[in-house]
N, C-alpha and C. Protein backbone atom coordinates (compact mmCIF):
# COMPACT_ATOMS: atom_id res chain seq x y z
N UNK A 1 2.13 -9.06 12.29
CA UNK A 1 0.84 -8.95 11.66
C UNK A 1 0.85 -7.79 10.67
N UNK A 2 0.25 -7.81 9.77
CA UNK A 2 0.17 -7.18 8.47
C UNK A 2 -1.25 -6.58 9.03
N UNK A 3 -1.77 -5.24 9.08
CA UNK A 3 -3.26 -4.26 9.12
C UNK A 3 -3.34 -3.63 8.02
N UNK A 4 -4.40 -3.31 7.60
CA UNK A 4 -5.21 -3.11 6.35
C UNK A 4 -6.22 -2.42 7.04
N UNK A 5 -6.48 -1.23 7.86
CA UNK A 5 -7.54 -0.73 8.68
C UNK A 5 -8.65 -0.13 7.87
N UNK A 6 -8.77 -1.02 6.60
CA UNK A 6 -9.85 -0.41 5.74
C UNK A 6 -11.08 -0.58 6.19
N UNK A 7 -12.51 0.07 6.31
CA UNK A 7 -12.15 1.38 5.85
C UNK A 7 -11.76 2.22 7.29
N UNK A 8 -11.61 3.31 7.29
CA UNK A 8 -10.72 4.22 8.17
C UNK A 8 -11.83 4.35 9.31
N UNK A 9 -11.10 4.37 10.56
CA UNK A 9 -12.15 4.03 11.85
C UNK A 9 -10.38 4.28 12.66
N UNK A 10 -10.57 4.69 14.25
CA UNK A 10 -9.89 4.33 15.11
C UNK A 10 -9.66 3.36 15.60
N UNK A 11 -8.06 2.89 15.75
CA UNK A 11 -7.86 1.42 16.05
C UNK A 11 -7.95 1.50 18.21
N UNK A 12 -8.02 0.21 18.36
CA UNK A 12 -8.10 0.26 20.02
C UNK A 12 -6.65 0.35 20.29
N UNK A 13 -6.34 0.97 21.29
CA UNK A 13 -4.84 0.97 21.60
C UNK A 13 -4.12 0.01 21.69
N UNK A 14 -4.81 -1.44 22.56
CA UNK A 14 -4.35 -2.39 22.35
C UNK A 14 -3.75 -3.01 21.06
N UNK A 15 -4.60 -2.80 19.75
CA UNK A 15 -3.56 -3.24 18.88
C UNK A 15 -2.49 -3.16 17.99
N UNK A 16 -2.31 -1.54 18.29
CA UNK A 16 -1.29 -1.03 18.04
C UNK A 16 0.18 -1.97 18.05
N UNK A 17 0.25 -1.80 19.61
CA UNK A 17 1.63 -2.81 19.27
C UNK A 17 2.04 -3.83 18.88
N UNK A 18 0.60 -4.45 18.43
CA UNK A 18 0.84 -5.61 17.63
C UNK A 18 1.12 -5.93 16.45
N UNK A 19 0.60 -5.00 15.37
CA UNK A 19 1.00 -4.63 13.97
C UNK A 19 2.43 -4.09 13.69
N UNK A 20 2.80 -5.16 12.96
CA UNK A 20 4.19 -5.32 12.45
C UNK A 20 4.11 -4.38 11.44
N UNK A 21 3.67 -4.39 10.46
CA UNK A 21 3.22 -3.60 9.03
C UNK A 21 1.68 -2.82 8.82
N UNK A 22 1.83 -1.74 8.77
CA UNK A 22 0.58 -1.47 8.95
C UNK A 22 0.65 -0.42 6.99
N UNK A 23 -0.76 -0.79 6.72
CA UNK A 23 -1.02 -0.46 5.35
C UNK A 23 -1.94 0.92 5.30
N UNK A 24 -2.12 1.97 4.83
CA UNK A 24 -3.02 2.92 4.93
C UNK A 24 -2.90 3.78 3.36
N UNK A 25 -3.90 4.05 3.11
CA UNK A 25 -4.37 4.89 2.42
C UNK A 25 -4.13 6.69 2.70
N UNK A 26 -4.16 7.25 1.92
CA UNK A 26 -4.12 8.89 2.15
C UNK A 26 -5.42 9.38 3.37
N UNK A 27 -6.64 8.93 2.93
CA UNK A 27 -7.49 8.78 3.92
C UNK A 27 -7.33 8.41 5.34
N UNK A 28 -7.03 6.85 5.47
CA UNK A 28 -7.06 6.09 6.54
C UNK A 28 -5.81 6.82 7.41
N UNK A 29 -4.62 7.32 6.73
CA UNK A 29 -3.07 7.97 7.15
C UNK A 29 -3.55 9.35 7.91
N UNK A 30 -4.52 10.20 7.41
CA UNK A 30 -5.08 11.37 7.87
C UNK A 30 -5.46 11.13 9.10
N UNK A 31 -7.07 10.35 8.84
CA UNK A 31 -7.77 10.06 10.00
C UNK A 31 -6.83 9.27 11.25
N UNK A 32 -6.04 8.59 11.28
CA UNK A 32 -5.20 7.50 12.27
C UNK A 32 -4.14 8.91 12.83
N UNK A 33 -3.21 9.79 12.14
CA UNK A 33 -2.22 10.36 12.33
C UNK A 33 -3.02 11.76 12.63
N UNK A 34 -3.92 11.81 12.65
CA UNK A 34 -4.67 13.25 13.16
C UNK A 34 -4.14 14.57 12.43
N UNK A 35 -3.51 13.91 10.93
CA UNK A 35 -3.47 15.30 10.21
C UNK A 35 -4.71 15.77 9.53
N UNK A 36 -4.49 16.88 8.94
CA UNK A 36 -5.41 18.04 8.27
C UNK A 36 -5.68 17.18 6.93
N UNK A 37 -4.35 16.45 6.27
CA UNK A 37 -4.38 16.09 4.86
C UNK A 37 -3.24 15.36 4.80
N UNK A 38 -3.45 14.43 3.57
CA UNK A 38 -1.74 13.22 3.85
C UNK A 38 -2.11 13.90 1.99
N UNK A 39 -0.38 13.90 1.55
CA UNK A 39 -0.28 14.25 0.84
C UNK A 39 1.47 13.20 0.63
N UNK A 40 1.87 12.91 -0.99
CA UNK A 40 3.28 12.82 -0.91
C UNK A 40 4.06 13.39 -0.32
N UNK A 41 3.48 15.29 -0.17
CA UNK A 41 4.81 16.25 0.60
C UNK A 41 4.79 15.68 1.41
N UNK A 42 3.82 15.25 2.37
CA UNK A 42 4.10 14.64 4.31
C UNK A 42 3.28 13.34 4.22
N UNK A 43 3.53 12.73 3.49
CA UNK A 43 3.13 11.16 3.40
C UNK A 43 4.48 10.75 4.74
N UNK A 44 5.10 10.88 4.49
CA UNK A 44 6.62 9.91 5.32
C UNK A 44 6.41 10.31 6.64
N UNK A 45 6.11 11.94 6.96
CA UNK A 45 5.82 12.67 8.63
C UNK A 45 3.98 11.69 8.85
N UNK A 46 3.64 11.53 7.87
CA UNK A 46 2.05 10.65 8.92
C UNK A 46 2.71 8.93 9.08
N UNK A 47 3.45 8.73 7.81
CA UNK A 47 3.86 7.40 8.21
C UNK A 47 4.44 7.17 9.62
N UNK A 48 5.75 8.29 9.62
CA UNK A 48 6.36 8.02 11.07
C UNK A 48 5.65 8.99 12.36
N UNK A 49 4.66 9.50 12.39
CA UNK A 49 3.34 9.37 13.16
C UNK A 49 2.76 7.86 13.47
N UNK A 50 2.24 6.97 12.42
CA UNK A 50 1.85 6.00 13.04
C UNK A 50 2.54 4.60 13.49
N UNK A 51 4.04 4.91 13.12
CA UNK A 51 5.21 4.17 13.55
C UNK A 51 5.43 4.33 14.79
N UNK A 52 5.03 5.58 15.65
CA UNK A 52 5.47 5.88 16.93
C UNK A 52 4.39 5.38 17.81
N UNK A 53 3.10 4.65 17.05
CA UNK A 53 2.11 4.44 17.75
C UNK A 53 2.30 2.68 18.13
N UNK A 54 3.09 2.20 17.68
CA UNK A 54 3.45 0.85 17.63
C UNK A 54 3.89 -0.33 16.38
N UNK A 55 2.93 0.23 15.15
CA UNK A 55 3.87 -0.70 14.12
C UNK A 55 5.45 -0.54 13.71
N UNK A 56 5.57 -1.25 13.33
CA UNK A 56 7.57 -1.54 13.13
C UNK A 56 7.60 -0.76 11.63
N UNK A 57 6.57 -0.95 10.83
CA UNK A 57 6.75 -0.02 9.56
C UNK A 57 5.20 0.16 9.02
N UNK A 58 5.12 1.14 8.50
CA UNK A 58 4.23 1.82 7.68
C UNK A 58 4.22 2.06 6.33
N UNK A 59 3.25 1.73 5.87
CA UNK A 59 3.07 1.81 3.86
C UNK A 59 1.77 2.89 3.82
N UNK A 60 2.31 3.64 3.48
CA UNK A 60 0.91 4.87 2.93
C UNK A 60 1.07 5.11 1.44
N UNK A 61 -0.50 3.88 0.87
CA UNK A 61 -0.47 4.31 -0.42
C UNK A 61 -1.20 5.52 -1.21
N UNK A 62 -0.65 5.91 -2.07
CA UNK A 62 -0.82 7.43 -2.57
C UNK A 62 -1.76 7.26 -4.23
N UNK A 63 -2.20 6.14 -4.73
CA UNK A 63 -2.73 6.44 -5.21
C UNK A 63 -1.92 6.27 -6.63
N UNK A 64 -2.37 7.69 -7.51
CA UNK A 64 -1.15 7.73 -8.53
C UNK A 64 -0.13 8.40 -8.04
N UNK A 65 0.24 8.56 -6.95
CA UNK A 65 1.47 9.43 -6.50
C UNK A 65 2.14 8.01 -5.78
N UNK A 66 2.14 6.83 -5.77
CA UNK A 66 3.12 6.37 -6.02
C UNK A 66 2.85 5.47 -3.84
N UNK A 67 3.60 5.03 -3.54
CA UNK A 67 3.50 4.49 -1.80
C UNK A 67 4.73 5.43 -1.23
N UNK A 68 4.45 5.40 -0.08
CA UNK A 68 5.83 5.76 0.79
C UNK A 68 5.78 4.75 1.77
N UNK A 69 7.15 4.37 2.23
CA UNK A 69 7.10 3.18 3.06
C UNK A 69 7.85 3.50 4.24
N UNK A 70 7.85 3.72 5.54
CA UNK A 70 9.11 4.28 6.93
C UNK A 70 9.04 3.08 7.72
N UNK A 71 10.15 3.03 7.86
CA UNK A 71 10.80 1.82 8.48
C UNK A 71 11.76 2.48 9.31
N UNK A 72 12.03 1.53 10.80
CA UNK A 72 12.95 1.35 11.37
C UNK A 72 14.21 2.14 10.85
N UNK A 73 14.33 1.67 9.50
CA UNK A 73 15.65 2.17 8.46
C UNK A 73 15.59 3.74 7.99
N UNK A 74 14.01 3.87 8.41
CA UNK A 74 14.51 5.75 7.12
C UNK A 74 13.18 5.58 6.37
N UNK A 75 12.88 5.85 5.38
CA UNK A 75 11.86 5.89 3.89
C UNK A 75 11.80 6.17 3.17
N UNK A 76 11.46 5.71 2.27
CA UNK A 76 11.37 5.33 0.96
C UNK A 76 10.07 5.63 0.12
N UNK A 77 10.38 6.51 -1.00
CA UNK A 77 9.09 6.47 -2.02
C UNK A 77 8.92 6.14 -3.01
N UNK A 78 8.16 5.39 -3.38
CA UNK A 78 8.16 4.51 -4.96
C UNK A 78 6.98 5.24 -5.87
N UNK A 79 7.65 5.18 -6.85
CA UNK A 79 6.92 5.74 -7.64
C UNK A 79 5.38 5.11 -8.31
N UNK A 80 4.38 5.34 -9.15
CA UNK A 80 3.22 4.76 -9.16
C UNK A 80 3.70 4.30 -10.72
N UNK A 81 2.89 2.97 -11.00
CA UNK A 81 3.11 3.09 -12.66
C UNK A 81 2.10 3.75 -13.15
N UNK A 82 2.79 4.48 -14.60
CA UNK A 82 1.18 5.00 -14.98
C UNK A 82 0.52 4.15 -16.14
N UNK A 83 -0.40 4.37 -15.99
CA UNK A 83 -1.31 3.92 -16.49
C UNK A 83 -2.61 4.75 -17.10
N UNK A 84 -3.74 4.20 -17.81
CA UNK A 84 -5.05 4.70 -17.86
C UNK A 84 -6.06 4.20 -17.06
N UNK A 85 -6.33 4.37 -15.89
CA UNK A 85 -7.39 3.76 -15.09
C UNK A 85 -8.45 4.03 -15.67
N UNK A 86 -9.46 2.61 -15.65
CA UNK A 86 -10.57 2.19 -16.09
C UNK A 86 -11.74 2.44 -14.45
N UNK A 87 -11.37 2.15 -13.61
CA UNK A 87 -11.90 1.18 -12.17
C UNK A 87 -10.92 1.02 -10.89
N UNK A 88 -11.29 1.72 -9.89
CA UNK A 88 -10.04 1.69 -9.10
C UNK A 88 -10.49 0.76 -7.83
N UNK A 89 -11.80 0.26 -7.79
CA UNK A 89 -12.62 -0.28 -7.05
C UNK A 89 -11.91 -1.25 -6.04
N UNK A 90 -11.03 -1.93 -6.47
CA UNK A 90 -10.40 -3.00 -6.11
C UNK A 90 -8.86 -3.09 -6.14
N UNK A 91 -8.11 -1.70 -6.51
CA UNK A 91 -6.70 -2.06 -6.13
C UNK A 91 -6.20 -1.34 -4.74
N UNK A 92 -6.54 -1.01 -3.97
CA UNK A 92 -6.37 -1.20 -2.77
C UNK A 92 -6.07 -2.61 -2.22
N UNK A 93 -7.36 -3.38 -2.75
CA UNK A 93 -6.65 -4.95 -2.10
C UNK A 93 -6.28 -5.64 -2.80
N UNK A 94 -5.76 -5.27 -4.05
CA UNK A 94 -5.07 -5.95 -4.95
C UNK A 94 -3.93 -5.39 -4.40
N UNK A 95 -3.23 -4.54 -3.98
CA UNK A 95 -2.23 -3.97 -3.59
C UNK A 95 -1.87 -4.72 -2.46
N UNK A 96 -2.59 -4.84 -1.42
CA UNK A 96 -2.23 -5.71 -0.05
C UNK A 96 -2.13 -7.06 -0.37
N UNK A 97 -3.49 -8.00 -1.34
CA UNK A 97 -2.71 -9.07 -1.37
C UNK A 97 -1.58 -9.40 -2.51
N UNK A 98 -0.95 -8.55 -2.94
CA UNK A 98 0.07 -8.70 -3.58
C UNK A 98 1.15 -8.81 -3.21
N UNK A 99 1.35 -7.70 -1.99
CA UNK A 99 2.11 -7.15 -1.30
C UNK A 99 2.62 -8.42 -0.23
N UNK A 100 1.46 -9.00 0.66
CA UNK A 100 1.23 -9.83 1.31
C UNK A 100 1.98 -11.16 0.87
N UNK A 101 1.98 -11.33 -0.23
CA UNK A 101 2.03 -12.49 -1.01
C UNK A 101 3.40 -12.88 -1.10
N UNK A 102 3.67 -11.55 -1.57
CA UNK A 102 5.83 -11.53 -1.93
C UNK A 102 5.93 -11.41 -0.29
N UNK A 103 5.79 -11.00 0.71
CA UNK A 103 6.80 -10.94 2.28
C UNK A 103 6.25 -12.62 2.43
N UNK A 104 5.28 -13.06 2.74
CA UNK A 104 5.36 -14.19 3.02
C UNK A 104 6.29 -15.64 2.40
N UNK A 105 6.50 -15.15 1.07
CA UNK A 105 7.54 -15.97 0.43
C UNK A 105 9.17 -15.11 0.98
N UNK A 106 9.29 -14.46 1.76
CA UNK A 106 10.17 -13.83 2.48
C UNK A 106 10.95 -13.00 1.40
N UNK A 107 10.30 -12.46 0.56
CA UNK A 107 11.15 -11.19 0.19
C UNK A 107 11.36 -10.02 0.98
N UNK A 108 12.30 -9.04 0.32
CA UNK A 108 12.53 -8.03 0.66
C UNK A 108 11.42 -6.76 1.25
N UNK A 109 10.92 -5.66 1.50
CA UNK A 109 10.09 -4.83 1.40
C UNK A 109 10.20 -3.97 0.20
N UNK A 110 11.05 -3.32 -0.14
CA UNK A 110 11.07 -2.95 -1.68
C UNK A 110 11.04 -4.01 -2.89
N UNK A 111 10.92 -5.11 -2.72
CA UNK A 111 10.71 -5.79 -3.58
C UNK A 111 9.12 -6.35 -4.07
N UNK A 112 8.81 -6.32 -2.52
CA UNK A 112 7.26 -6.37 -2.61
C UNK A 112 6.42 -5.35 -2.81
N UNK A 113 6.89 -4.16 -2.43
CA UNK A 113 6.37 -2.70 -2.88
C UNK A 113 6.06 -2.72 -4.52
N UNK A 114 7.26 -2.89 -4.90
CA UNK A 114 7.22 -2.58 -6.29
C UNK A 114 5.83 -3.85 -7.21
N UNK A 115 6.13 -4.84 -6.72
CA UNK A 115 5.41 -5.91 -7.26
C UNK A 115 3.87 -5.75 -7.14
N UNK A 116 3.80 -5.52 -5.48
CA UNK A 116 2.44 -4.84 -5.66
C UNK A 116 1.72 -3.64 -6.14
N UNK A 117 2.96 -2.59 -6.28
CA UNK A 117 2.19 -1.43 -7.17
C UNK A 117 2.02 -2.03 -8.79
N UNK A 118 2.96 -3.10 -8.86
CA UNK A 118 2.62 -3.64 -10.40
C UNK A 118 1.10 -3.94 -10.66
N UNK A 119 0.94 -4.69 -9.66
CA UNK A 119 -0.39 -5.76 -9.51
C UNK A 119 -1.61 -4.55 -9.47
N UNK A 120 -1.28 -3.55 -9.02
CA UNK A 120 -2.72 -2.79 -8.56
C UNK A 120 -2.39 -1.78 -10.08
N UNK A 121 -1.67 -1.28 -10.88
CA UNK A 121 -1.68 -1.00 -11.74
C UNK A 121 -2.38 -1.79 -13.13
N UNK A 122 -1.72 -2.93 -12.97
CA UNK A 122 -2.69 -4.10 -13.98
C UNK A 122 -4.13 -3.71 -13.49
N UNK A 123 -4.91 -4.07 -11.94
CA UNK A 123 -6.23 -3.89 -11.61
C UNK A 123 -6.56 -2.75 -11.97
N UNK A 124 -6.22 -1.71 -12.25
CA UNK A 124 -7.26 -0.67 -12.17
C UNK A 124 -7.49 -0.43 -13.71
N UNK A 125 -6.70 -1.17 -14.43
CA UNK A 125 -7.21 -0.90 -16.01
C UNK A 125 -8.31 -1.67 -16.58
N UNK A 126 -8.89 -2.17 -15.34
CA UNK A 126 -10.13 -3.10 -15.95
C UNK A 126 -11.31 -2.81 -15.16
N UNK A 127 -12.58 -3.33 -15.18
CA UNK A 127 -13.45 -2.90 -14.61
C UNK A 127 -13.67 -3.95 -13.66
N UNK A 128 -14.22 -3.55 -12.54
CA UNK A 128 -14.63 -4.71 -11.67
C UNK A 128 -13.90 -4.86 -10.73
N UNK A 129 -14.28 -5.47 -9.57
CA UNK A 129 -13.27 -5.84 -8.54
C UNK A 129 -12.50 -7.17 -8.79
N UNK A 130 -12.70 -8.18 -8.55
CA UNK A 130 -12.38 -9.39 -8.14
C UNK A 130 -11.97 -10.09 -9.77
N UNK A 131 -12.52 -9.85 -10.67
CA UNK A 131 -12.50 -10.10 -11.97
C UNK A 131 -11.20 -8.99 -12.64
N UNK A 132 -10.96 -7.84 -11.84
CA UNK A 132 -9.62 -7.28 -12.24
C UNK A 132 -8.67 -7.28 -12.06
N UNK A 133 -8.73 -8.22 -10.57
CA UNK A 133 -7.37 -8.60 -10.01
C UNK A 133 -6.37 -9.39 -10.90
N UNK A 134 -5.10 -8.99 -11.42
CA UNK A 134 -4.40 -9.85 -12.48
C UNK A 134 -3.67 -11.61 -11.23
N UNK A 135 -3.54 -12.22 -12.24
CA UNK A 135 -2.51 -13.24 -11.56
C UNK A 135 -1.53 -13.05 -11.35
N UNK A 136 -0.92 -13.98 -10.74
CA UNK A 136 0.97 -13.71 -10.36
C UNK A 136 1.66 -13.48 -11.72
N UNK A 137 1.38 -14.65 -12.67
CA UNK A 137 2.18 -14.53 -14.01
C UNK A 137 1.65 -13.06 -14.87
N UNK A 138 0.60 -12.85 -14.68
CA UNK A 138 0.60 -11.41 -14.76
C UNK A 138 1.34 -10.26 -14.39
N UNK A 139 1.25 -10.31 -13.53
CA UNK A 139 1.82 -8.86 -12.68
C UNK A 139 3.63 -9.08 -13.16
N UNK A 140 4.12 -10.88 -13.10
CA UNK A 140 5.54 -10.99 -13.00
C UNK A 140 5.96 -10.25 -14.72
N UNK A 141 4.60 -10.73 -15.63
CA UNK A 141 5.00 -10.34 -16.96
C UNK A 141 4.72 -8.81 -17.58
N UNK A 142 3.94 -8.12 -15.64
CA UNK A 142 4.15 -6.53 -16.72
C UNK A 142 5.47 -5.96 -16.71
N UNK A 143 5.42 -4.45 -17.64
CA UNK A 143 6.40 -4.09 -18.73
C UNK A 143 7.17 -4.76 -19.50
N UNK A 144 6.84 -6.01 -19.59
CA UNK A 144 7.15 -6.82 -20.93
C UNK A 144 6.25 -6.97 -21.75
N UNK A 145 4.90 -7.12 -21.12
CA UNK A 145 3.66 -7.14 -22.03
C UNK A 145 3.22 -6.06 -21.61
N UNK A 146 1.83 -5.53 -22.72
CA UNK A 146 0.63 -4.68 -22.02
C UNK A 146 0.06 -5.22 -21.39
N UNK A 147 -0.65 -4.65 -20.36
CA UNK A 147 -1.68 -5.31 -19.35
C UNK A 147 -3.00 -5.90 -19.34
């Protein structure tokens, strides 16, 4: 199972061990991992905080500082594209279902990382939620086109 514990609240213990992938925000990573502040410096120490609580891997996105992802394997930080944000209203879940989208067609996890920071980069240069979300052929055609 893929979690998205938006917005930030305590999960029941029970479902901890059920989340395969769990998604969090700088916010949601704080409040869940009982730090002071999630930051890139200790983005990876709250990730593998809430790895020990039962999901198999953790994605803490950062915003313009880019995701960190801890896995089973170690972790990984990807960088953010930049951009000029217009509206950030809606790439949070432009980010998950992007993200969502590439593992279910069984890609990689860095492959879907990257795709979805594409996708939430396209969203935030526009205004609006649901109306900023780009399409697949979108997101597949940024840095070839502008957004």
């Amino acid at each position: 199972m893929l979690l998205n514990p938006a917005p930030a609240r305590e999960l029941p213990a029970a479902l901890w061990p059920l989340v395969d992938i769990l998604v969090v925000n700088e916010t949601e990573a704080r409040m869940l991992a009982g730090l002071p502040a999630v930051s890139l410096d200790n983005a990876a120490h709250a990730a593998a905080a809430l790895c020990r609580r039962g999901p198999r891997e953790v994605l803490v996105t950062l915003g313009e500082h880019g995701v960190t992802w801890v896995s089973p394997e170690g972790s990984q930080h990807f960088d953010a594209v930049r951009v000029q944000p217009v509206d950030t209203t809606a790439a949070g879940d432009t980010f998950i279902g992007a993200l969502a989208a590439l593992l279910v067609e069984g890609r990689a996890m860095p492959e879907a990382v990257r795709h979805a920071i594409k996708a939430a980069a396209i969203c935030v240069t526009r205004p609006g939620a649901q109306a900023a979300m780009p399409s697949r052929e979108e997101v597949d055609r940024f840095g070839t086109t502008p957004p």
